[in-house]
N, C-alpha and C. Protein backbone atom coordinates (compact mmCIF):
# COMPACT_ATOMS: atom_id res chain seq x y z
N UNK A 1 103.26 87.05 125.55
CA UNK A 1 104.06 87.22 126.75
C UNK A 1 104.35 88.70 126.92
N UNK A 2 103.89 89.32 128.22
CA UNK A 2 103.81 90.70 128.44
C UNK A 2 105.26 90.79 128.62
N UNK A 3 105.88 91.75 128.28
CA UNK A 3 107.55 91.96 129.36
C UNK A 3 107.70 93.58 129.32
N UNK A 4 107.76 93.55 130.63
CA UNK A 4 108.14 95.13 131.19
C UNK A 4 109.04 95.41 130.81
N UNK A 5 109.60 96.70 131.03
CA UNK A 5 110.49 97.41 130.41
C UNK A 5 112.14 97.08 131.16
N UNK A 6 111.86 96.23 132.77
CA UNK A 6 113.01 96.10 133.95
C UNK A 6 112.82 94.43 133.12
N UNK A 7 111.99 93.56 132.80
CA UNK A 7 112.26 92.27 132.80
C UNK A 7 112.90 92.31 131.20
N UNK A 8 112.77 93.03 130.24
CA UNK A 8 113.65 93.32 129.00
C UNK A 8 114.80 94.07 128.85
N UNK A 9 115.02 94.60 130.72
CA UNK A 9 116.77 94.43 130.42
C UNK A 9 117.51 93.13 130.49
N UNK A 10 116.66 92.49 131.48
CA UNK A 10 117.00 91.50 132.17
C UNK A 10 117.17 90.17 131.08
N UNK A 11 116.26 90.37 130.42
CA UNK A 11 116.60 89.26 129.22
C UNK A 11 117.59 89.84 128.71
N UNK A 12 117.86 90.87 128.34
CA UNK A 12 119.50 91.33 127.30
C UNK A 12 120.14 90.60 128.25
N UNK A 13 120.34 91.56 128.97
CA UNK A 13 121.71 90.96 129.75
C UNK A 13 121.81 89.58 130.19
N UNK A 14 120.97 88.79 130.20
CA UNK A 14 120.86 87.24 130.77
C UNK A 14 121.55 86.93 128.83
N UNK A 15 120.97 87.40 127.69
CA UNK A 15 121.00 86.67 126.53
C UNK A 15 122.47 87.12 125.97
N UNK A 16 122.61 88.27 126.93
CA UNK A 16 124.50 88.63 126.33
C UNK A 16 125.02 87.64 127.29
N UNK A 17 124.75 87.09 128.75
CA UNK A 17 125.51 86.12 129.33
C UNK A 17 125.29 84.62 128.63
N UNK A 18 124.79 84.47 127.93
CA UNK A 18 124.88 82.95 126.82
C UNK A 18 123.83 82.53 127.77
N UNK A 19 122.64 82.68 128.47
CA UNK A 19 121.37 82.66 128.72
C UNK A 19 120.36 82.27 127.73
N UNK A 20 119.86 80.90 127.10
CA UNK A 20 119.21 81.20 125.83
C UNK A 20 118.15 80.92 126.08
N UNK A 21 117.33 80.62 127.53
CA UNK A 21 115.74 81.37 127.78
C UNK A 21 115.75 82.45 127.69
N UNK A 22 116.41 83.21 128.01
CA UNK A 22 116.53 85.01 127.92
C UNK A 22 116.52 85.29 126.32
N UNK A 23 117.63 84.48 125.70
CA UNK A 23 117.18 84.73 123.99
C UNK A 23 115.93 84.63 123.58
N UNK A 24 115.72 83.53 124.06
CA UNK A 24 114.16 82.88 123.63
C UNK A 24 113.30 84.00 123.93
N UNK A 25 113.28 84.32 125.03
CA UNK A 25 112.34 85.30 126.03
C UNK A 25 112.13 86.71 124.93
N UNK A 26 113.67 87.02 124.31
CA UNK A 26 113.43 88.58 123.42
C UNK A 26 112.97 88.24 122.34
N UNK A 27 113.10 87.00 121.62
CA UNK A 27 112.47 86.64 120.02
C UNK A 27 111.08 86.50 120.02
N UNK A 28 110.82 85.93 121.32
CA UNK A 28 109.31 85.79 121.65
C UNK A 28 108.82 86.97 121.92
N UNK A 29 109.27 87.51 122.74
CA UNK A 29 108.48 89.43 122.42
C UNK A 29 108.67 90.07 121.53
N UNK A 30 109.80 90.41 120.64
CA UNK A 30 110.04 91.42 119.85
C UNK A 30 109.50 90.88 118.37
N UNK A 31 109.67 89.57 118.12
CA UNK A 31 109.73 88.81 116.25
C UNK A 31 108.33 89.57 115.81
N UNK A 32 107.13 89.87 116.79
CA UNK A 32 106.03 90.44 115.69
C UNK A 32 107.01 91.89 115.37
N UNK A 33 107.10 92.57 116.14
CA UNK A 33 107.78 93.94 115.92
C UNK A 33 108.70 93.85 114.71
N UNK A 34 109.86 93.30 114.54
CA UNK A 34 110.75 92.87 113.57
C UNK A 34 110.26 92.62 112.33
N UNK A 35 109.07 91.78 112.13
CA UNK A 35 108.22 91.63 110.97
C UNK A 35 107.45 92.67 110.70
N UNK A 36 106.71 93.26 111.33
CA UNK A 36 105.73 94.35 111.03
C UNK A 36 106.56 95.19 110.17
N UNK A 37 107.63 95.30 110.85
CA UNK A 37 108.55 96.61 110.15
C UNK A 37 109.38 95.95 108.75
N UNK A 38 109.46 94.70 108.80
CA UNK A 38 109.62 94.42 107.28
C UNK A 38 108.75 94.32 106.14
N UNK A 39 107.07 94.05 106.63
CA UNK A 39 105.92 94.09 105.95
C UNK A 39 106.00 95.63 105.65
N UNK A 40 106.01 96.51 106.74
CA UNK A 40 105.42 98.16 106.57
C UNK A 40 106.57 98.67 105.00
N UNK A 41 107.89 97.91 105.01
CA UNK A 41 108.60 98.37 103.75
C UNK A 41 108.49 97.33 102.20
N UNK A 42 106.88 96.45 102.69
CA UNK A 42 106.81 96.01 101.60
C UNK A 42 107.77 95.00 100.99
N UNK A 43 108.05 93.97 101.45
CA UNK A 43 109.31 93.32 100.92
C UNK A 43 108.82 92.42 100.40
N UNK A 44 109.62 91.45 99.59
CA UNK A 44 108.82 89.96 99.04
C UNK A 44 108.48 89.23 99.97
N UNK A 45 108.31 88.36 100.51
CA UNK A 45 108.17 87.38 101.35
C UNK A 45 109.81 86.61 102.03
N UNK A 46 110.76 86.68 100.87
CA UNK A 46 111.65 85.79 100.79
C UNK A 46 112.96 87.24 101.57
N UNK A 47 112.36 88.14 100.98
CA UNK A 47 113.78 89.43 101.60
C UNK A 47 113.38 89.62 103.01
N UNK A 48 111.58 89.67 103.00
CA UNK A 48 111.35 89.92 104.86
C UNK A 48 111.89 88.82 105.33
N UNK A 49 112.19 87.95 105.34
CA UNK A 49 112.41 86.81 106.39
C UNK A 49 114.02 87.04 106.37
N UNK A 50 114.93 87.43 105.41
CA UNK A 50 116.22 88.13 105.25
C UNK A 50 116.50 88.97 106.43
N UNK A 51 115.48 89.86 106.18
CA UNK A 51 115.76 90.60 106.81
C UNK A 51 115.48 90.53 108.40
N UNK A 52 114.57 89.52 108.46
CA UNK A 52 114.12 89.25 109.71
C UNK A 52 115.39 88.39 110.57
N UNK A 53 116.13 87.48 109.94
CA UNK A 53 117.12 86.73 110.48
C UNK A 53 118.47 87.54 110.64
N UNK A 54 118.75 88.88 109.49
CA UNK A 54 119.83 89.52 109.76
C UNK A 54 119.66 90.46 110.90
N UNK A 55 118.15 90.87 111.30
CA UNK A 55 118.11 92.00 111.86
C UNK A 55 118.79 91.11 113.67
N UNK A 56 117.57 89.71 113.87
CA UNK A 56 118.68 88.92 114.75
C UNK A 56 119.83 88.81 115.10
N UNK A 57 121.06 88.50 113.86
CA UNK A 57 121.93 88.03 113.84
C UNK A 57 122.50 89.29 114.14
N UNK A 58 122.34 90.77 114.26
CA UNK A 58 122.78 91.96 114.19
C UNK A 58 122.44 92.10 115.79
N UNK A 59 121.57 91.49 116.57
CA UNK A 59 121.46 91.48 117.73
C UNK A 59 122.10 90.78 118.30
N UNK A 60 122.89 89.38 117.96
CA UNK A 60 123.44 88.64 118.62
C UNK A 60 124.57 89.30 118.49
N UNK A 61 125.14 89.88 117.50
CA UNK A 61 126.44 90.44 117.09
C UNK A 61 126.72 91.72 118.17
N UNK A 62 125.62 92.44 118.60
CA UNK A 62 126.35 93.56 119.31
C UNK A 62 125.52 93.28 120.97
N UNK A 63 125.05 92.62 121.46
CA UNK A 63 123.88 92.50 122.64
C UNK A 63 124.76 92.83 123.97
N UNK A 64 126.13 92.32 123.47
CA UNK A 64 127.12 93.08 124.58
C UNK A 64 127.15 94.73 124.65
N UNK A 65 126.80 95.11 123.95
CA UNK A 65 127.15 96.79 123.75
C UNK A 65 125.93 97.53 123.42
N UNK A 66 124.92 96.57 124.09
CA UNK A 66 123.44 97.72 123.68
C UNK A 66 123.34 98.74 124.93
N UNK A 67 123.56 99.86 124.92
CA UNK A 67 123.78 100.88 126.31
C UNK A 67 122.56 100.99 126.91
N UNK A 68 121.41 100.89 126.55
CA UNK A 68 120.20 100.81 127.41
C UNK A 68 119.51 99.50 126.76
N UNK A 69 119.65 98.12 127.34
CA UNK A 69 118.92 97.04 127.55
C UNK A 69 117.62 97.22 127.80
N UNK A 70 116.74 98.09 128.08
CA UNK A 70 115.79 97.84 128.47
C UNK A 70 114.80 98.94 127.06
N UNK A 71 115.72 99.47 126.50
CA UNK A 71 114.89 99.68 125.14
C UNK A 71 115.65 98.91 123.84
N UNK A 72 115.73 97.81 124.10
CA UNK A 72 115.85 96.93 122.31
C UNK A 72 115.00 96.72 122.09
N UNK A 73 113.65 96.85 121.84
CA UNK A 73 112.84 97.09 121.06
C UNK A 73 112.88 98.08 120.48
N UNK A 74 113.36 99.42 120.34
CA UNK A 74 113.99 100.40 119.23
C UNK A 74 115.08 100.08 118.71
N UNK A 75 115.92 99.74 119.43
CA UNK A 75 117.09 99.06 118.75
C UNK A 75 116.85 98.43 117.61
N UNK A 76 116.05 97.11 117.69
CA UNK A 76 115.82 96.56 116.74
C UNK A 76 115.01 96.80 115.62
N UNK A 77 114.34 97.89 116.61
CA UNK A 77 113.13 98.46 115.13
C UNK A 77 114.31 98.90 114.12
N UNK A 78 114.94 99.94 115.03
CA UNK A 78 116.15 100.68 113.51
C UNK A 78 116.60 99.77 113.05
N UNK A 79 117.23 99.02 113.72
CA UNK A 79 117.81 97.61 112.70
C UNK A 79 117.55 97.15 111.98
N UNK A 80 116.01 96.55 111.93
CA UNK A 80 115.50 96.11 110.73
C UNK A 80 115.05 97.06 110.06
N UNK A 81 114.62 98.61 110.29
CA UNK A 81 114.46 99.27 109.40
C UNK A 81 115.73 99.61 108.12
N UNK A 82 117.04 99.81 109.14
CA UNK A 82 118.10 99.94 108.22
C UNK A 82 118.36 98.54 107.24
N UNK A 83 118.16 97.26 107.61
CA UNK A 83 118.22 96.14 106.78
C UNK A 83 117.25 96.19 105.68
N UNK A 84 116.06 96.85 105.97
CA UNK A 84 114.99 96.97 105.01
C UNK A 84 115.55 97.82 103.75
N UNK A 85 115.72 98.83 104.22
CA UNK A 85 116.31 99.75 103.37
C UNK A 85 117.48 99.22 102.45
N UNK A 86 118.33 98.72 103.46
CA UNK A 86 119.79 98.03 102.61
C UNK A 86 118.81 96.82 101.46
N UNK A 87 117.98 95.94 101.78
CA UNK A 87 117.23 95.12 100.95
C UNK A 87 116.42 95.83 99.89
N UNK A 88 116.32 96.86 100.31
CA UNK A 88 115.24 97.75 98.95
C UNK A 88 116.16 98.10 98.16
N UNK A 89 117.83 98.53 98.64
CA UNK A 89 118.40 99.16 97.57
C UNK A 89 119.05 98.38 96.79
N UNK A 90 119.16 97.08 97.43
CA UNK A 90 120.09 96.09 96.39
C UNK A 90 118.93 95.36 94.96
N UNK A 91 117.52 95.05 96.43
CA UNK A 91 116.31 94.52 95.01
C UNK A 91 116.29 95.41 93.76
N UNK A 92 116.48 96.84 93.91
CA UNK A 92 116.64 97.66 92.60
C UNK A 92 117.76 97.54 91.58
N UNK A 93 118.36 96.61 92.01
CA UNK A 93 119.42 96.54 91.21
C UNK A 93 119.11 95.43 90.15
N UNK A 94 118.87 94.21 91.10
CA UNK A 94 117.98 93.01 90.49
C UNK A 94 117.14 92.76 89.13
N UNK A 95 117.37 92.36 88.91
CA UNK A 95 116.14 92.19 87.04
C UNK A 95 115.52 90.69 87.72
N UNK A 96 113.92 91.56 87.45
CA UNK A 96 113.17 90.60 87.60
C UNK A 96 113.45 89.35 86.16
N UNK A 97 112.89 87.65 87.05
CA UNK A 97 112.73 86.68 86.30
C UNK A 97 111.48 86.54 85.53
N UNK A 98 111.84 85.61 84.24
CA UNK A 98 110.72 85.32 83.61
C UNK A 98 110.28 83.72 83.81
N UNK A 99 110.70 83.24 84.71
CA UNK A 99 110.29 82.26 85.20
C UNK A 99 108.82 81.57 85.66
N UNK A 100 108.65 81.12 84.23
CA UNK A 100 107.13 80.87 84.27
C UNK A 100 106.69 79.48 85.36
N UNK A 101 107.24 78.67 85.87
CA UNK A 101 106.87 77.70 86.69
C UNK A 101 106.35 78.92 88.22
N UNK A 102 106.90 80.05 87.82
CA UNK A 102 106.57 80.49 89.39
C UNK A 102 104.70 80.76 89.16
N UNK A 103 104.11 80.73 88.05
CA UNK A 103 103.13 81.35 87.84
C UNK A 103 102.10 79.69 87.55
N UNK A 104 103.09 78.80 87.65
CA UNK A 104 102.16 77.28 87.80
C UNK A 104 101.05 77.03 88.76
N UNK A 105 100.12 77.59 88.75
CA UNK A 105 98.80 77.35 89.91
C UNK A 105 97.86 76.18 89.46
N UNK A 106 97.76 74.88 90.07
CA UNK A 106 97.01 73.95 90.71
C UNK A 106 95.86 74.21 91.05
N UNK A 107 94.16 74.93 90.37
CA UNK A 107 93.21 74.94 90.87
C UNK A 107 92.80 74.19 91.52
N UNK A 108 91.48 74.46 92.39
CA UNK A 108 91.53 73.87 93.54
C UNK A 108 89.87 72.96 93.25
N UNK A 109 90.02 71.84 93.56
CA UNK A 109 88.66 70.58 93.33
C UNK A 109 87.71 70.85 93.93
N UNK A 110 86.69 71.82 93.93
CA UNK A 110 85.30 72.28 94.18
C UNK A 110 84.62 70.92 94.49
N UNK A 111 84.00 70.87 95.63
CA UNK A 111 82.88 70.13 96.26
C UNK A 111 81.52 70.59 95.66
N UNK A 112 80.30 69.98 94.94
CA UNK A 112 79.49 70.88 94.70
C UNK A 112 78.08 70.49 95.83
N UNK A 113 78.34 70.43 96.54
CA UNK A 113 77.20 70.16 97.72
C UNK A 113 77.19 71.84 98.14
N UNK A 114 75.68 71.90 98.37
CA UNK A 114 75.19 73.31 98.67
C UNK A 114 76.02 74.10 100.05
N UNK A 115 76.52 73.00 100.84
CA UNK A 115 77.90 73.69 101.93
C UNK A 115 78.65 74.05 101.24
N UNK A 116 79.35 73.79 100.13
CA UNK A 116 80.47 74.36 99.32
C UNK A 116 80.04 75.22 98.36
N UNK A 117 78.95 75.71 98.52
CA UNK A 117 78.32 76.92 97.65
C UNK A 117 78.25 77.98 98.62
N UNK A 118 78.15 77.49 99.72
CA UNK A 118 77.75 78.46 100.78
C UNK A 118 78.77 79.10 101.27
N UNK A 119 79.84 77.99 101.65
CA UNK A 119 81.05 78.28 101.86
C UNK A 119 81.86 79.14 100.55
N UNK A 120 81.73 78.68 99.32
CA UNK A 120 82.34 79.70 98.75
C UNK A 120 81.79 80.96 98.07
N UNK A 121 80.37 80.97 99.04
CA UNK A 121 80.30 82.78 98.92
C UNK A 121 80.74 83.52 100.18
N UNK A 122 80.80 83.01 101.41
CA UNK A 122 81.14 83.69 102.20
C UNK A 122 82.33 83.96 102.20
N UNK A 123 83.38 82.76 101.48
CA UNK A 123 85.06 83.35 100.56
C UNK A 123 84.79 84.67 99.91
N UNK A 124 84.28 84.25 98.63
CA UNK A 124 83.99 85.90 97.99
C UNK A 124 83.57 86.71 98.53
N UNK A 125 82.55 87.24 99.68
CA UNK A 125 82.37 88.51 100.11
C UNK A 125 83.35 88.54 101.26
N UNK A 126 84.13 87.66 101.90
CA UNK A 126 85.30 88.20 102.88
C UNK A 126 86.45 88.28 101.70
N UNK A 127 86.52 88.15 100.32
CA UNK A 127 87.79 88.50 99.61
C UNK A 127 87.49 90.13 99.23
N UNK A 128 86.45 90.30 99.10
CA UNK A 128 85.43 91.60 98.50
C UNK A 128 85.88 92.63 99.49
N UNK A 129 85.47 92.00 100.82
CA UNK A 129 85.69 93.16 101.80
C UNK A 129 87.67 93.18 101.91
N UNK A 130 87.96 92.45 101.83
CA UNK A 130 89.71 92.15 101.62
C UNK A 130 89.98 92.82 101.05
N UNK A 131 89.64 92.88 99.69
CA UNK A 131 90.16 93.51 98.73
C UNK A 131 89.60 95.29 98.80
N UNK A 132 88.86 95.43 98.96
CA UNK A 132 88.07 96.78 99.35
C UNK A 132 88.88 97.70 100.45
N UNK A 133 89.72 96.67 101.31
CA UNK A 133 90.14 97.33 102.73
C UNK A 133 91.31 97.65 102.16
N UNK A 134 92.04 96.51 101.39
CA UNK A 134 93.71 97.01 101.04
C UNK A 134 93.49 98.36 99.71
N UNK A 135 92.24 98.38 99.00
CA UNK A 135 92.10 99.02 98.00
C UNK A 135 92.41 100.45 98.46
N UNK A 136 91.92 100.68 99.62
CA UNK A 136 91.46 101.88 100.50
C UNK A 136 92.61 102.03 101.13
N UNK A 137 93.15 100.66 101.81
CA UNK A 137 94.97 101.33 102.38
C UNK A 137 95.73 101.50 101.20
N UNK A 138 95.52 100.80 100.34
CA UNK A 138 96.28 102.10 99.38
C UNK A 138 96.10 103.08 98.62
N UNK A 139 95.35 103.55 99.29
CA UNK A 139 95.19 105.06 98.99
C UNK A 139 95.29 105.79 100.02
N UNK A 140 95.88 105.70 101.41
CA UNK A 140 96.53 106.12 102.25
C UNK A 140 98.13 106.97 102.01
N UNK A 141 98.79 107.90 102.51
CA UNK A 141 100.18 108.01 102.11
C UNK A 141 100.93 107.38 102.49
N UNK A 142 102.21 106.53 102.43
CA UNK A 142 102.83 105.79 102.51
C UNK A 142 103.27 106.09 104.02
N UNK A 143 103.38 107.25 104.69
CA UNK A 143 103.80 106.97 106.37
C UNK A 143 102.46 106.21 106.77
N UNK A 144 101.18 106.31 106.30
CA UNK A 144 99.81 105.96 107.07
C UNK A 144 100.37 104.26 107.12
N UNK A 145 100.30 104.02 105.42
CA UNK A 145 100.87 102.49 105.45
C UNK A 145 101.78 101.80 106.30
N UNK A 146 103.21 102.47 106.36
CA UNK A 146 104.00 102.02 107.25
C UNK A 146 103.46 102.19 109.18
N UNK A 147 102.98 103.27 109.12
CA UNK A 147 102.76 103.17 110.74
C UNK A 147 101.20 102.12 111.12
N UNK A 148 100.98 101.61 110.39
CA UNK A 148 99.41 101.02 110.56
C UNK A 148 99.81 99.43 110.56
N UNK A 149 101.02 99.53 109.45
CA UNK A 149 101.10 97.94 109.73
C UNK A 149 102.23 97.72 110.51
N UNK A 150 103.23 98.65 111.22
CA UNK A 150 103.67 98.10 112.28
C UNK A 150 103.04 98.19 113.41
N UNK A 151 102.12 99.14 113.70
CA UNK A 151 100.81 98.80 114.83
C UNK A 151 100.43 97.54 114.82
N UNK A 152 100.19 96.50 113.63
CA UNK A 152 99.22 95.69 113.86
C UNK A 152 100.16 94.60 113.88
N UNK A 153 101.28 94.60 114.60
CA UNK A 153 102.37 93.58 114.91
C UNK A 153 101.85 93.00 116.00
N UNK A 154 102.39 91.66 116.23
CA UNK A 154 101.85 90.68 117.63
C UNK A 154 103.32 90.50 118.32
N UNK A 155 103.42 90.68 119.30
CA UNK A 155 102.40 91.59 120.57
C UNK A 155 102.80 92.60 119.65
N UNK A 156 101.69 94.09 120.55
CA UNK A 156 101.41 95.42 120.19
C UNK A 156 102.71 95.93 120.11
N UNK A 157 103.84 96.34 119.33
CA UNK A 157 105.01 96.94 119.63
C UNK A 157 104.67 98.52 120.63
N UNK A 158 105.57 99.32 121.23
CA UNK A 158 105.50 100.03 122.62
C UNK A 158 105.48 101.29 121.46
N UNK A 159 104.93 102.78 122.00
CA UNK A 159 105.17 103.58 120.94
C UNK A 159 106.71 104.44 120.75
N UNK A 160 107.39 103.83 121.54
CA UNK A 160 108.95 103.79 121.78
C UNK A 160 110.01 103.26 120.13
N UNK A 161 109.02 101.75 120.56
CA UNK A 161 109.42 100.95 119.25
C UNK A 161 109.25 101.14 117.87
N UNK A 162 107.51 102.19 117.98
CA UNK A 162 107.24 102.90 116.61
C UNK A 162 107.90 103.38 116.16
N UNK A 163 108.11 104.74 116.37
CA UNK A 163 109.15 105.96 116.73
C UNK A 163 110.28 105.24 116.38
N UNK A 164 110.98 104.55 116.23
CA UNK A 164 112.51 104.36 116.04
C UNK A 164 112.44 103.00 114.54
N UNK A 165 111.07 103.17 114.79
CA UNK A 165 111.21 102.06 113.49
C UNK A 165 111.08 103.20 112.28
N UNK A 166 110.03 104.23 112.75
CA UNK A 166 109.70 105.22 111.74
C UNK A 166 110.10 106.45 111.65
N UNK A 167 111.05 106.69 112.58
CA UNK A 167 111.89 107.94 113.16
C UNK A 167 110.87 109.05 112.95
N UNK A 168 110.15 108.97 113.85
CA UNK A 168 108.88 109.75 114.03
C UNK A 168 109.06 110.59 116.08
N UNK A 169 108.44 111.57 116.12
CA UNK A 169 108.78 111.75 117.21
C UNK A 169 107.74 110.84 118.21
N UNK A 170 108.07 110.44 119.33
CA UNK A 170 107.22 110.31 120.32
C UNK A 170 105.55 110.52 120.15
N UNK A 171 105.73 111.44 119.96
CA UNK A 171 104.37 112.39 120.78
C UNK A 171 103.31 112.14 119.19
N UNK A 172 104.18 111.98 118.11
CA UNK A 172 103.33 111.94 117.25
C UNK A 172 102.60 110.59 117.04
N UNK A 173 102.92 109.75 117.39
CA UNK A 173 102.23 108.56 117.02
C UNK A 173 101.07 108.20 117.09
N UNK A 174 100.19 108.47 118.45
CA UNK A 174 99.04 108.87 118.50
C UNK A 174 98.65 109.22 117.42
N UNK A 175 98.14 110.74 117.74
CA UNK A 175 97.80 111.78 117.06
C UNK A 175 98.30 111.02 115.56
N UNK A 176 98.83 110.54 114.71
CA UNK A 176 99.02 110.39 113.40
C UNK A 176 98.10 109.10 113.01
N UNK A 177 98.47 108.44 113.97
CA UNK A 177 97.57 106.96 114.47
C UNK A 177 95.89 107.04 114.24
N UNK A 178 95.44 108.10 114.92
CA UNK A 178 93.69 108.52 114.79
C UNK A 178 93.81 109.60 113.50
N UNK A 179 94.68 109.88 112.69
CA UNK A 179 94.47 110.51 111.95
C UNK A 179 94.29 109.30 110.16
N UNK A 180 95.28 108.32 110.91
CA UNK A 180 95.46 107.66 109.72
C UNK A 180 94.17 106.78 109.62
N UNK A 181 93.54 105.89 110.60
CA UNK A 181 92.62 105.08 110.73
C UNK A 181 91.62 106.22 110.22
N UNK A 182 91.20 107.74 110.77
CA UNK A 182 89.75 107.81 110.19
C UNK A 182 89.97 108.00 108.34
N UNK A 183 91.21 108.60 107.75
CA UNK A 183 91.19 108.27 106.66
C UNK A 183 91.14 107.14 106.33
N UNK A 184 91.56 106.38 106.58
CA UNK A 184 91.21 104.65 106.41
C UNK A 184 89.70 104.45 105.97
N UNK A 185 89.09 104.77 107.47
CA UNK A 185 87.15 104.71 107.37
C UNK A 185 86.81 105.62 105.81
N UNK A 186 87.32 107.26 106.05
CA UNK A 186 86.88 107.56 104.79
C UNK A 186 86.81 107.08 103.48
N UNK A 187 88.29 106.46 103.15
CA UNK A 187 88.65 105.64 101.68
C UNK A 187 87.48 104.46 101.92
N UNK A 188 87.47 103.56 102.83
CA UNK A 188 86.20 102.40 102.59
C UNK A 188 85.10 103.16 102.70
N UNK A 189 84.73 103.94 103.44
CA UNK A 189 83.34 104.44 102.93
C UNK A 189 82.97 104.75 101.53
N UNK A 190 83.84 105.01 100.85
CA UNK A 190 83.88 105.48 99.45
C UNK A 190 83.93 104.28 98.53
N UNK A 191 84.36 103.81 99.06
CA UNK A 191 85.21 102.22 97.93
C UNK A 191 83.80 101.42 98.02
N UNK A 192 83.36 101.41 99.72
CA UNK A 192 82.41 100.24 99.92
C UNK A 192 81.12 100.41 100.12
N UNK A 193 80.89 101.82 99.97
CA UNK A 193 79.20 102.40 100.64
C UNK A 193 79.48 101.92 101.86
N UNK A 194 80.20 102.19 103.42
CA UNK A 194 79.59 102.03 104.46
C UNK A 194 80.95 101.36 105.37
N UNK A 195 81.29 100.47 104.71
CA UNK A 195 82.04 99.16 105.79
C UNK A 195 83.20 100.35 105.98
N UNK A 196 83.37 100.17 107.25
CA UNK A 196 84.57 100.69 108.21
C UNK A 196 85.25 99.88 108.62
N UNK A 197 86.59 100.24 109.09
CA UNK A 197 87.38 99.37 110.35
C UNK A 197 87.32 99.68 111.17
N UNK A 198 86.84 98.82 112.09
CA UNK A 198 87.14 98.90 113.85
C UNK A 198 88.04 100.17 114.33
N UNK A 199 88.63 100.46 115.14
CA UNK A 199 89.46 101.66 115.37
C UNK A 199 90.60 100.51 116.56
């Protein structure tokens, strides 16, 4: 769902009047944005979704007093960026478990008909190239990481929304954007003899 920048005031203000298509309307545009930016800080699975529901609940809490409605999509980027952060500093406090049931894996009952041979090589060389691509994003610097995987949020977050998730200026996002992807290509060229990413 596309929403302009006049129809995303219009949802604030419909969702601060107890409007909850208008709620609906901002969770449905913004939730890839909100996630991207909890993936880009690396969280468990269980703190992003934390953070994903507080960064909400931090919207419902102030939606009366957002002074420009028609950019909460930065709003919320900082939001969940600052929740991210508040979640990174408390997980350090944390002592990991030794909780071995978490490490209980159920292999999986192989078919041996020549489709399930076939099928599980084309698994292994799309895990190969998987593994080859993240091998290579990490060896990126950690802004490349963070600005690459909140790019690849659904819908496209605005480069408004970047910028305030990554307190980056404007103008740089681009320009950091084609800088980070061709290092990208370089690290897999190296890792993989050849395979690139798309741009």
């Amino acid at each position: 769902m596309l929403v302009s920048p006049d129809d995303t005031g219009l949802l604030v203000r419909g969702a601060a009047g107890g409007d909850e298509a208008a709620w609906r309307g901002l969770v449905t545009r913004f939730s890839g944005l909100v996630w991207a930016v909890a993936r880009a800080h690396r969280l468990a699975n269980a703190d992003a979704a934390d953070v994903y529901q507080t960064t909400w609940l931090r919207l419902a809490e102030h939606i009366g007093r957002i002074e420009h409605p028609d950019r909460v999509g930065a709003w919320l980027a900082t939001a969940a960026r600052r929740e991210c952060l508040q979640s990174l500093r408390s997980a350090a406090k944390t002592a990991p478990t030794d909780d071995m049931d978490r490490l209980d894996i159920t292999p999986a009952v192989g078919n041996p008909t020549e489709e399930a041979v076939l099928d599980a090589e084309t698994e292994r060389e799309d895990a190969a190239r998987a593994a080859a691509m993240w091998r290579a994003f990490g060896q990126l610097s950690g802004r490349c990481r963070e600005l690459l995987r909140i790019l690849m949020a659904t819908p496209p977050p605005s480069y408004a929304e970047v910028a305030a998730a990554l307190e980056l200026p404007l103008g740089s996002i681009g320009p950091t954007r084609a800088r980070c992807l061709q290092r990208l290509r370089e690290e897999m060229a190296g890792i993989s003899g050849g395979l690139s990413p798309s741009s």
